[in-house]
C-alpha atoms as a PDB file:
ATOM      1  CA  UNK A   1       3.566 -35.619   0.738  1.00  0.00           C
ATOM      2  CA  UNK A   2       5.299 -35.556   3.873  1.00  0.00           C
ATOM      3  CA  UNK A   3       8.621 -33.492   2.245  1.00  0.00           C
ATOM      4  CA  UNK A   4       5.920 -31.164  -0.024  1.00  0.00           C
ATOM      5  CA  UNK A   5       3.926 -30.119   3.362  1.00  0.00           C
ATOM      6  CA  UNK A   6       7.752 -29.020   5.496  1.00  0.00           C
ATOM      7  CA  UNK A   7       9.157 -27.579   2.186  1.00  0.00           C
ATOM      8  CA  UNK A   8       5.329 -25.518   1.551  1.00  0.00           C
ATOM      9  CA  UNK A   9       4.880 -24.906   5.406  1.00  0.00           C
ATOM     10  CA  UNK A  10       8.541 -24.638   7.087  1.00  0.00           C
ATOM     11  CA  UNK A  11      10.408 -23.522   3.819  1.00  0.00           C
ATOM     12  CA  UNK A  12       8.401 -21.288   1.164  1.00  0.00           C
ATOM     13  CA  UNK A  13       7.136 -18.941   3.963  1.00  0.00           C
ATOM     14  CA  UNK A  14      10.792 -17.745   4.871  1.00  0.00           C
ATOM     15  CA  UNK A  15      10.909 -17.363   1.139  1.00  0.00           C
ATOM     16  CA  UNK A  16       8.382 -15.318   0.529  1.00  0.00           C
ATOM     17  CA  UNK A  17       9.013 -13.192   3.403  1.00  0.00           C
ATOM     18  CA  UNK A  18      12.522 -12.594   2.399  1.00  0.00           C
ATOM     19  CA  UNK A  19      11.416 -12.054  -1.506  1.00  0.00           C
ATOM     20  CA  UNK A  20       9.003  -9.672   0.216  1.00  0.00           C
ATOM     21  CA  UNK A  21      10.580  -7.148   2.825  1.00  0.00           C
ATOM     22  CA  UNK A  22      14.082  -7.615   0.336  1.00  0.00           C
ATOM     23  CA  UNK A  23      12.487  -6.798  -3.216  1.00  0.00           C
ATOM     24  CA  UNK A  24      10.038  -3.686  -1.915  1.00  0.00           C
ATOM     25  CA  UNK A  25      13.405  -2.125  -0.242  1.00  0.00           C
ATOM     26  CA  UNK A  26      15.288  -2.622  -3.449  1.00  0.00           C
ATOM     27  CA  UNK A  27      12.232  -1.614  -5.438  1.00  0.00           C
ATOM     28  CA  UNK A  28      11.888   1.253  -3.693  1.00  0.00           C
ATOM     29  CA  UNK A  29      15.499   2.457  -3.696  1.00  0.00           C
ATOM     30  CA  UNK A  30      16.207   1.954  -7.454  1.00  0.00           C
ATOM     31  CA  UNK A  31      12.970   2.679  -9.009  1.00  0.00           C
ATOM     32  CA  UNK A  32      10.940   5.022  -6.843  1.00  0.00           C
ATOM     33  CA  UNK A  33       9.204   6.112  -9.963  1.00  0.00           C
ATOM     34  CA  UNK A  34       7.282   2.911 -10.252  1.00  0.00           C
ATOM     35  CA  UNK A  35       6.153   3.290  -6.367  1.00  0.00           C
ATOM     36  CA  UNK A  36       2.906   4.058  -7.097  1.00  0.00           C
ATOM     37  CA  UNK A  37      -1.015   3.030  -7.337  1.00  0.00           C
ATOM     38  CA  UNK A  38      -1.330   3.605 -10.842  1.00  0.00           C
ATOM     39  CA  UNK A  39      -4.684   5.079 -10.200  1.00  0.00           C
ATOM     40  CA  UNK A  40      -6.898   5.313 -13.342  1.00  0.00           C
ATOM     41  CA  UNK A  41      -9.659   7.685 -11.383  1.00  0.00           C
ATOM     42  CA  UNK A  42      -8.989  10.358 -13.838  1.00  0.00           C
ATOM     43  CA  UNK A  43     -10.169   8.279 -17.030  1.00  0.00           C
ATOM     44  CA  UNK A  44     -13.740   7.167 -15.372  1.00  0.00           C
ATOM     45  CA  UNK A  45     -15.044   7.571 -11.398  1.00  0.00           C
ATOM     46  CA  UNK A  46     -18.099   5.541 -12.393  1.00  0.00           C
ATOM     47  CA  UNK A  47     -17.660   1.938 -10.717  1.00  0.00           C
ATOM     48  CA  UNK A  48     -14.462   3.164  -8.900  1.00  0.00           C
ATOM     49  CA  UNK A  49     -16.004   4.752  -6.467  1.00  0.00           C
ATOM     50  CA  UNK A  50     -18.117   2.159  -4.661  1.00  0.00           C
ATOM     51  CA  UNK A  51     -15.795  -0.561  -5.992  1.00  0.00           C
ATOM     52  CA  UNK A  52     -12.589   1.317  -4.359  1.00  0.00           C
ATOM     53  CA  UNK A  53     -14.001   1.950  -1.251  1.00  0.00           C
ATOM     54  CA  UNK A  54     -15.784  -1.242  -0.860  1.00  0.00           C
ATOM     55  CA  UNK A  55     -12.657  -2.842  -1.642  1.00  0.00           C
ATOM     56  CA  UNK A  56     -10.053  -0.876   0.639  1.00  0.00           C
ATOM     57  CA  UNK A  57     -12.355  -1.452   3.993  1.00  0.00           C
ATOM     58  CA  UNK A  58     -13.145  -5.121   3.819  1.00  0.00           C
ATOM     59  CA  UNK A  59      -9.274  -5.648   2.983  1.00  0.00           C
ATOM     60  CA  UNK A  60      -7.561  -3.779   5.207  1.00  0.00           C
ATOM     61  CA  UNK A  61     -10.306  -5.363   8.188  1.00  0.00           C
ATOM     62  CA  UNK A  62      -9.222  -8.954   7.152  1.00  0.00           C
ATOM     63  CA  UNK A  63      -5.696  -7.908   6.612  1.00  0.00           C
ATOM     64  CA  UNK A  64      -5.150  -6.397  10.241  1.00  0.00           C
ATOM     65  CA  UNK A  65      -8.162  -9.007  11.966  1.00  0.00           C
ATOM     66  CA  UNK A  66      -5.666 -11.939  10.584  1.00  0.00           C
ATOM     67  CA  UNK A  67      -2.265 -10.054  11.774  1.00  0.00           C
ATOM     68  CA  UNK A  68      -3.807  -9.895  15.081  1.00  0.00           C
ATOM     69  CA  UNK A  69      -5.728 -13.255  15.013  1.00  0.00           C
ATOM     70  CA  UNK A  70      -2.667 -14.806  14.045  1.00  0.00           C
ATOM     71  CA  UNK A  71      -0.234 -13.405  15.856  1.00  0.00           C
ATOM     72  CA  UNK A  72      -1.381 -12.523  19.278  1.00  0.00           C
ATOM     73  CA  UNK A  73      -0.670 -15.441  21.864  1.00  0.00           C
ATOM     74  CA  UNK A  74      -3.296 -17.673  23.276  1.00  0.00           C
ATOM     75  CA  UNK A  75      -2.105 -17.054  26.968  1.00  0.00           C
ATOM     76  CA  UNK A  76      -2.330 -12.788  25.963  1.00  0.00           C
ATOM     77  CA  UNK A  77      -6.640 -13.186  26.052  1.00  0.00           C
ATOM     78  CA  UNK A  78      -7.213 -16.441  27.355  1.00  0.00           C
ATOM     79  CA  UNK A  79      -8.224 -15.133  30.708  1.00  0.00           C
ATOM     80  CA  UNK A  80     -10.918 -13.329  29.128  1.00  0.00           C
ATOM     81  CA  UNK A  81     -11.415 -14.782  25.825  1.00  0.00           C
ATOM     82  CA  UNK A  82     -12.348 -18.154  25.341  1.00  0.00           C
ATOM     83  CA  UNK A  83     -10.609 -19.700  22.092  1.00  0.00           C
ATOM     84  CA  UNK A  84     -14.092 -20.381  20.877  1.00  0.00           C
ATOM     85  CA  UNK A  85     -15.694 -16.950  21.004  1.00  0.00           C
ATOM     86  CA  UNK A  86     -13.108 -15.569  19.316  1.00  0.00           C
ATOM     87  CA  UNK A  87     -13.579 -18.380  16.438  1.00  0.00           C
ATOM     88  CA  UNK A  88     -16.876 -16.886  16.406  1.00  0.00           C
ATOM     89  CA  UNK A  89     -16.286 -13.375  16.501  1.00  0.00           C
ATOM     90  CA  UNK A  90     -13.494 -14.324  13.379  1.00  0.00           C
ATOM     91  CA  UNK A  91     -16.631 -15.625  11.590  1.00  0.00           C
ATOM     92  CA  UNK A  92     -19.279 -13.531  11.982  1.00  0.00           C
ATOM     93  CA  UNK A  93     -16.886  -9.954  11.257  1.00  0.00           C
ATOM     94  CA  UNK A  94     -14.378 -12.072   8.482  1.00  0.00           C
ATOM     95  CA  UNK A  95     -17.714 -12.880   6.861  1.00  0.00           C
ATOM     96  CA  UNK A  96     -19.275  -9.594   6.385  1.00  0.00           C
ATOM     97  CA  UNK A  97     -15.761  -7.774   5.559  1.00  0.00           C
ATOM     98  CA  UNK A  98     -15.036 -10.299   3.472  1.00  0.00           C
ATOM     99  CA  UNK A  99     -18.732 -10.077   1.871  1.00  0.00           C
ATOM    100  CA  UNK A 100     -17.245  -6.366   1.378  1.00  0.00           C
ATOM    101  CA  UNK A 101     -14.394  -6.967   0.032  1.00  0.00           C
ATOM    102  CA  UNK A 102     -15.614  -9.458  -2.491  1.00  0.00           C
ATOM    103  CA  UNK A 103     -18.231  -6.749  -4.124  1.00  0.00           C
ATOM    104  CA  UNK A 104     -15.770  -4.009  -4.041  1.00  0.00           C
ATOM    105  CA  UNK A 105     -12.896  -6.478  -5.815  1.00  0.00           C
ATOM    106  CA  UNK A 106     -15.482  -7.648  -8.508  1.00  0.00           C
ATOM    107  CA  UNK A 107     -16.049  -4.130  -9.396  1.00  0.00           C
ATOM    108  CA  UNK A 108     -12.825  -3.155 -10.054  1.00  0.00           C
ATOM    109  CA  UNK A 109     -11.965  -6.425 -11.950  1.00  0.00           C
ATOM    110  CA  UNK A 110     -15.581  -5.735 -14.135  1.00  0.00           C
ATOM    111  CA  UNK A 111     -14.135  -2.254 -14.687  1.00  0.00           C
ATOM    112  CA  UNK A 112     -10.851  -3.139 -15.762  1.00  0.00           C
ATOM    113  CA  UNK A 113     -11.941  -5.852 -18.203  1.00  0.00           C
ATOM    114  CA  UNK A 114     -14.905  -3.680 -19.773  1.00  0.00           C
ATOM    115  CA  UNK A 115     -14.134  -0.842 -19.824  1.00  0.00           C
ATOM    116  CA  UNK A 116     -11.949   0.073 -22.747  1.00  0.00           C
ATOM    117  CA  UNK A 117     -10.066   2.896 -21.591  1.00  0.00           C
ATOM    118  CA  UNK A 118      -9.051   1.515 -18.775  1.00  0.00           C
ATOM    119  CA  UNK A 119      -8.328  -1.629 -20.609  1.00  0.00           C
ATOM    120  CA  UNK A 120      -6.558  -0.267 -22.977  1.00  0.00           C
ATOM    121  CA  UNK A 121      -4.349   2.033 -20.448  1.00  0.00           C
ATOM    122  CA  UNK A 122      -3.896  -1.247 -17.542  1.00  0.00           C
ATOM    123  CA  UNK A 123      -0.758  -3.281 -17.418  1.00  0.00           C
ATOM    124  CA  UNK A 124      -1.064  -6.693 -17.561  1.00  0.00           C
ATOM    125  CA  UNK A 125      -0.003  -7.032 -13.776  1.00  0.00           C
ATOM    126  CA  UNK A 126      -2.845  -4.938 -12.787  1.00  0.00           C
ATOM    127  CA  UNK A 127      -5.395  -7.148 -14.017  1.00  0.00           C
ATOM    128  CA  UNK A 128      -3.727 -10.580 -12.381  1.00  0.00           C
ATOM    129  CA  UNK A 129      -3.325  -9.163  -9.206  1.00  0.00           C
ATOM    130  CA  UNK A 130      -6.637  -8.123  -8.704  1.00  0.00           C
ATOM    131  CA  UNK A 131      -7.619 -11.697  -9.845  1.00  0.00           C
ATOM    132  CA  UNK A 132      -5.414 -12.909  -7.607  1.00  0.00           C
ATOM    133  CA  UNK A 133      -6.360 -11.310  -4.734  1.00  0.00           C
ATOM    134  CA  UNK A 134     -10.156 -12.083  -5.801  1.00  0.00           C
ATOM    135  CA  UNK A 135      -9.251 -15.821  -5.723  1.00  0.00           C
ATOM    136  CA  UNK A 136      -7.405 -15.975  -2.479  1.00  0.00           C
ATOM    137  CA  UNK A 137     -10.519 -13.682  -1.213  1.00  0.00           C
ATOM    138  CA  UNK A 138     -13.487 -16.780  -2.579  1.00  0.00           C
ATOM    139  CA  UNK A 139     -10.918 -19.013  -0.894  1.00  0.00           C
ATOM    140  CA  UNK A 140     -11.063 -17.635   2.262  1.00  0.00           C
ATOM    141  CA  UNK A 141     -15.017 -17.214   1.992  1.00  0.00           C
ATOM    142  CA  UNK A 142     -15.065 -21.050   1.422  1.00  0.00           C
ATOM    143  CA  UNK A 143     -13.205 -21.834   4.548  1.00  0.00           C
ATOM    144  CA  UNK A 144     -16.118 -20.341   6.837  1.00  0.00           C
ATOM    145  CA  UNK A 145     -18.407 -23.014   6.987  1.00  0.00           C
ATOM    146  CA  UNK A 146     -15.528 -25.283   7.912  1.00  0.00           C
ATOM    147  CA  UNK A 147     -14.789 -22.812  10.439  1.00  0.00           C
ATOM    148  CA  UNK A 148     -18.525 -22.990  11.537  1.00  0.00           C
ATOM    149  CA  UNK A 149     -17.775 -26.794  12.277  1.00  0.00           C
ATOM    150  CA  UNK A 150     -14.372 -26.264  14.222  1.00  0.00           C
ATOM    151  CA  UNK A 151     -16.331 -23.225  16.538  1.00  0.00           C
ATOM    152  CA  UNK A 152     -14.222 -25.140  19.296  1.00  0.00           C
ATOM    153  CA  UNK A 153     -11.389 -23.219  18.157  1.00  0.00           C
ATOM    154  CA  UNK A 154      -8.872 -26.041  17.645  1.00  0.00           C
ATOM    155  CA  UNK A 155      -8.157 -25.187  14.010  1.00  0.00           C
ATOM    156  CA  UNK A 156      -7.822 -21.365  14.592  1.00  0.00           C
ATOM    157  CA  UNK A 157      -4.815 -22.390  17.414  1.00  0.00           C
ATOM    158  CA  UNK A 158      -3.143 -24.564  14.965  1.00  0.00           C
ATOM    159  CA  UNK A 159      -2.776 -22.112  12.744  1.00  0.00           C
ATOM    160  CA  UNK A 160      -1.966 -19.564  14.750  1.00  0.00           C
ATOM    161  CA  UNK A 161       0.710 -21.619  16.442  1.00  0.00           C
ATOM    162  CA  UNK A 162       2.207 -22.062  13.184  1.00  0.00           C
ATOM    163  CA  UNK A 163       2.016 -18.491  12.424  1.00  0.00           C
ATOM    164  CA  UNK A 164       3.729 -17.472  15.685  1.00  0.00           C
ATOM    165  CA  UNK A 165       6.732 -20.746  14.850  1.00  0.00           C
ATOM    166  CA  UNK A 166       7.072 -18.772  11.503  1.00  0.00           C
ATOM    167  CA  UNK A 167       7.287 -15.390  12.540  1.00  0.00           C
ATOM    168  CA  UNK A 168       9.834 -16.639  15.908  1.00  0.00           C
ATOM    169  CA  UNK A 169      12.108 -19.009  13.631  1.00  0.00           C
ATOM    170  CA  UNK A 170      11.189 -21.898  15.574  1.00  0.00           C
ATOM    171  CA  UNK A 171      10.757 -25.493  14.274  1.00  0.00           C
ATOM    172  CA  UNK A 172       7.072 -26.535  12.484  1.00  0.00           C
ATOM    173  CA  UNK A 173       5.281 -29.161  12.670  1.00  0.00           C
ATOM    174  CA  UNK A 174       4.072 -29.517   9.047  1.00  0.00           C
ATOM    175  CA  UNK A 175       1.963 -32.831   9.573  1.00  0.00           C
ATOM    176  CA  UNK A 176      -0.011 -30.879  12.245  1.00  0.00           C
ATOM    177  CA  UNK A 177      -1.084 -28.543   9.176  1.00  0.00           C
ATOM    178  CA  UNK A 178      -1.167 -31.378   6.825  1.00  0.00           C
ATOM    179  CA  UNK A 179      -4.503 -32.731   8.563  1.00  0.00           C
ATOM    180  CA  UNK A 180      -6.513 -29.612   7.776  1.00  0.00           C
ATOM    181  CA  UNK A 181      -9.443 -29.391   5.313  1.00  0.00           C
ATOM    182  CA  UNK A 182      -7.889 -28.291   1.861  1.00  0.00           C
ATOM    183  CA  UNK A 183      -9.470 -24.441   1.268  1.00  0.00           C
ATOM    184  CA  UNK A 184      -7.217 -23.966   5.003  1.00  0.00           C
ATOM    185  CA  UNK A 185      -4.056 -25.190   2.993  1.00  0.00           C
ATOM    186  CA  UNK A 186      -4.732 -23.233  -0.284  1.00  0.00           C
ATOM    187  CA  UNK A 187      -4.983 -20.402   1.727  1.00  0.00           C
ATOM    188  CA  UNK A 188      -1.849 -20.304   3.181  1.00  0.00           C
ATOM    189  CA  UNK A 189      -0.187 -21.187   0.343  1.00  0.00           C
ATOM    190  CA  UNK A 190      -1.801 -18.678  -1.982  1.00  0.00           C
ATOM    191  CA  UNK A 191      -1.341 -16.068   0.622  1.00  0.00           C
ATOM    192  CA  UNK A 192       2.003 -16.550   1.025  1.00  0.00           C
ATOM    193  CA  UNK A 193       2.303 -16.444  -2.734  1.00  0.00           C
ATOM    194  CA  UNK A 194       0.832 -13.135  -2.408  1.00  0.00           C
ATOM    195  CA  UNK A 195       3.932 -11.755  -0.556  1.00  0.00           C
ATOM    196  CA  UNK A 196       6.348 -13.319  -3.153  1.00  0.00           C
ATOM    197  CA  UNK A 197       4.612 -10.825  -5.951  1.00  0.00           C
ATOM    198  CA  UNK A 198       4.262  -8.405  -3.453  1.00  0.00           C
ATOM    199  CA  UNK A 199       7.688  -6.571  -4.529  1.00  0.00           C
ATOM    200  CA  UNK A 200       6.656  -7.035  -8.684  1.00  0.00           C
ATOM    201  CA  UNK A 201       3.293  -5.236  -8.470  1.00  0.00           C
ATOM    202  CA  UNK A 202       1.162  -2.294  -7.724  1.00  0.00           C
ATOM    203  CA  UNK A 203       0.659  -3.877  -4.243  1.00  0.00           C
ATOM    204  CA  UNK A 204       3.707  -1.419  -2.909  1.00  0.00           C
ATOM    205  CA  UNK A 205       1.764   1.110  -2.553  1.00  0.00           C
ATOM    206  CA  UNK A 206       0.536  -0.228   0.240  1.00  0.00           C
ATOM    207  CA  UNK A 207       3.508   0.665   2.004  1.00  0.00           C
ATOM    208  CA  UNK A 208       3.072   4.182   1.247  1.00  0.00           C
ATOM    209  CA  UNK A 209      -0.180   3.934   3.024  1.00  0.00           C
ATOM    210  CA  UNK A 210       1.050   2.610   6.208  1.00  0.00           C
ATOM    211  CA  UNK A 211       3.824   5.059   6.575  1.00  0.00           C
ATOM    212  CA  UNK A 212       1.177   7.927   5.801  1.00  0.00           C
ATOM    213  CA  UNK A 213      -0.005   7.715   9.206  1.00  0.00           C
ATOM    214  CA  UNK A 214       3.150   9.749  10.253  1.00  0.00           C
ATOM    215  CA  UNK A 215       1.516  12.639   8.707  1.00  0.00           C
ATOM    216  CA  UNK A 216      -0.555  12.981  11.476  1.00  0.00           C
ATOM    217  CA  UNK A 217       2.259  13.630  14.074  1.00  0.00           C
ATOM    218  CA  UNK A 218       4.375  16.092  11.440  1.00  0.00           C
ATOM    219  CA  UNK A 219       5.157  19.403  13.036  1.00  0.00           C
ATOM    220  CA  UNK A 220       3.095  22.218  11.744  1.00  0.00           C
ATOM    221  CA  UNK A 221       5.205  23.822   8.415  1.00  0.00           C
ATOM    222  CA  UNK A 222       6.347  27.651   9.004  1.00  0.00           C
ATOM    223  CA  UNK A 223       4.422  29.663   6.142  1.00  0.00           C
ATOM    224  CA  UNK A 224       6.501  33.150   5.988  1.00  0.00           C
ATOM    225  CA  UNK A 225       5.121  36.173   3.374  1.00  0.00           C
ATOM    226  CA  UNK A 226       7.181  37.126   0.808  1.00  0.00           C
ATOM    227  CA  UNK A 227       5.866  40.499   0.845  1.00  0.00           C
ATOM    228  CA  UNK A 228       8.625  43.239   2.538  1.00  0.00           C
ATOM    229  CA  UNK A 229       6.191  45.185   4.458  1.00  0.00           C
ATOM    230  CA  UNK A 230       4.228  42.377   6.405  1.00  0.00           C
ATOM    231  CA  UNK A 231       3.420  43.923   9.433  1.00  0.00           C
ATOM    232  CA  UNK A 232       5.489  47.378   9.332  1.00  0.00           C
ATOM    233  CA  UNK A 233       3.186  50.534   9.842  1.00  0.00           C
ATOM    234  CA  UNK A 234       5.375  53.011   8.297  1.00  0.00           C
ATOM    235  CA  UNK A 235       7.537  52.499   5.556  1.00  0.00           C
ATOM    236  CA  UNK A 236      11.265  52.208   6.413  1.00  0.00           C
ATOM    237  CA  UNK A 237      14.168  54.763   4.917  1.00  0.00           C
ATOM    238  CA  UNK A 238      15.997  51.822   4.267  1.00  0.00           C
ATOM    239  CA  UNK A 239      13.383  49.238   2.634  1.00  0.00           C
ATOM    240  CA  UNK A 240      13.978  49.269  -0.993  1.00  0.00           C
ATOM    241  CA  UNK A 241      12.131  51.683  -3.721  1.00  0.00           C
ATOM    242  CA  UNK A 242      10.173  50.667  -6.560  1.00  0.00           C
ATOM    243  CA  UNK A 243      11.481  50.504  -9.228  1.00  0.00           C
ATOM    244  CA  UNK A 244      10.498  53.285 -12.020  1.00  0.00           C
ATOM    245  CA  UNK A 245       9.931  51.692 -15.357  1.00  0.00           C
ATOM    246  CA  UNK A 246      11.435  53.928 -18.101  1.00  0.00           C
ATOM    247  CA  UNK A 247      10.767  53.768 -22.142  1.00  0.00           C
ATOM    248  CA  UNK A 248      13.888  53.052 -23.832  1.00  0.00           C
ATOM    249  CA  UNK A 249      13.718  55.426 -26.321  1.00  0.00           C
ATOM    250  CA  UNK A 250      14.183  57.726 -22.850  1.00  0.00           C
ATOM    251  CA  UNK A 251      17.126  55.963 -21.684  1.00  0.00           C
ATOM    252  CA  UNK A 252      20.533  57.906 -21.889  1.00  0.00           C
ATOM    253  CA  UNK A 253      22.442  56.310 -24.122  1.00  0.00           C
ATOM    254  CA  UNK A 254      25.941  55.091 -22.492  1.00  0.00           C
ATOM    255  CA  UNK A 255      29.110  57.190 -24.330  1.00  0.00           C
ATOM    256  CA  UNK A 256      32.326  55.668 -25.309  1.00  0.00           C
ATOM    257  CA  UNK A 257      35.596  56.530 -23.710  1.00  0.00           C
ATOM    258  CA  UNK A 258      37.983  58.624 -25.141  1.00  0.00           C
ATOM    259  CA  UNK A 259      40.827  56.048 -26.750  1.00  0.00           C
ATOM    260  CA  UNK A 260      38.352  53.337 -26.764  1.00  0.00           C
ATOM    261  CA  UNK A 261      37.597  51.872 -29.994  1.00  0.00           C
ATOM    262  CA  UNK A 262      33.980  52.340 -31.711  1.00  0.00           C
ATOM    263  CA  UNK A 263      32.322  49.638 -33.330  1.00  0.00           C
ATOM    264  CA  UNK A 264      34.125  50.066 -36.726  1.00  0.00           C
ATOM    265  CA  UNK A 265      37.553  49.912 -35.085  1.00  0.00           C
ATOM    266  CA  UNK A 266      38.416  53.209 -35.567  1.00  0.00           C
ATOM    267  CA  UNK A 267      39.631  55.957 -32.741  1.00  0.00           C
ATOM    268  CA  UNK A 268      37.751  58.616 -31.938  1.00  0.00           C
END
């Protein structure tokens, strides 16, 4: 077990990172069609609607409250954070999010598997990443009552250390993480999984979402009229004249030049 935990916890996470920040940028270079949300809105609101948004605010709370739980050093808030509220705090908003996120997902899953045209108009990666992602999510539920036990915060630093090893390229301690309570270890593992299909699946479009947020610092666009006389009081001698429209069986009809030949080849 000892080789399984370093390859699953020192190993597979640099290959699912790599899998994942190498296959969206050749994803999105070569097939930029495919970068999309495949959004099936159009065919039926009905569920989509509370399912969506249900969805799309408990994940992107537990997505951004583990970056930051994860990643930010114990020394950055220890001074006015104890390692123990902030277990707490972790529990009590992870477990209403992820309450959330868990109603919105089953929605969407529900919809996608009865309803038949969306059924019939899904890829089969659509479906298994949504089950996926609703697995990983009943995981994570499951690991809040052990949570509840460790309130000291001991767990939540282990992992984060770990994290923060990953992330720095530094060496890991895999029998550290070995000792945890299994739904911590399936989580990881399933997680990191998550990244690896990352690059294969709808899930790019999350991407698209982040880098939105430059819209909001875009410089204003320049809307100019096509019309000639925006702004002119009088009409200018030089701006052009309309043009008359004349009936053709008005128009002059265009005479040949002497020596040139007519239509039959002859000379007039």
């Amino acid at each position: 077990m000892t080789s399984l935990h370093g390859f699953l916890f020192g190993v597979y996470p640099y290959i699912c990172l790599s899998v994942f920040l190498l296959g969206s940028l050749l994803r999105f270079d070569r097939d930029q069609y495919t970068w999309k949300s495949d959004s099936s809105q159009l065919l039926r609101t009905g569920l989509l609607r509370w399912g969506s948004n249900l969805f799309h605010v408990g994940i992107l709370f537990l997505f951004f409250g583990h970056l930051i739980g994860l990643l930010a050093p114990h020394a950055f808030y220890a001074h006015f954070l104890e390692a123990s509220v902030k277990q707490k705090i972790a529990i009590y908003s992870g477990g209403l999010f992820g309450v959330l996120c868990f109603i919105g997902l089953s929605m969407l899953i529900y919809r996608r598997m009865f309803d038949e045209r969306i059924r019939y108009t899904s890829h089969k990666t659509d479906l298994a990443i949504l089950l996926i992602l609703w697995v990983q999510l009943v995981v994570g539920l499951i690991t809040l009552p052990f949570s509840w036990a460790h309130s000291d915060g001991s767990v939540m630093l282990i992992l984060a250390d770990w994290a923060q090893r990953i992330l720095t390229l530094r060496t890991v301690d895999a029998e550290v993480l070995a000792g945890l309570p299994w739904p911590y270890l399936f989580h990881i593992v399933f997680g990191m999984t998550i990244f690896l299909l990352f690059p294969f699946s709808r899930l790019v479009h999350v991407w698209s979402g982040f880098a939105s947020v430059g819209y909001l610092f875009r410089p204003y666009q320049v809307v100019r009229s096509r019309r000639l006389d925006v702004g002119v009081t009088t009409r200018s001698s030089h701006a052009p004249q309309p043009v008359q429209a004349v009936h053709p069986a008005h128009r002059p009809v265009a005479q040949a030049p002497t020596g040139a030949a007519s239509p039959k080849g002859e000379f007039s």
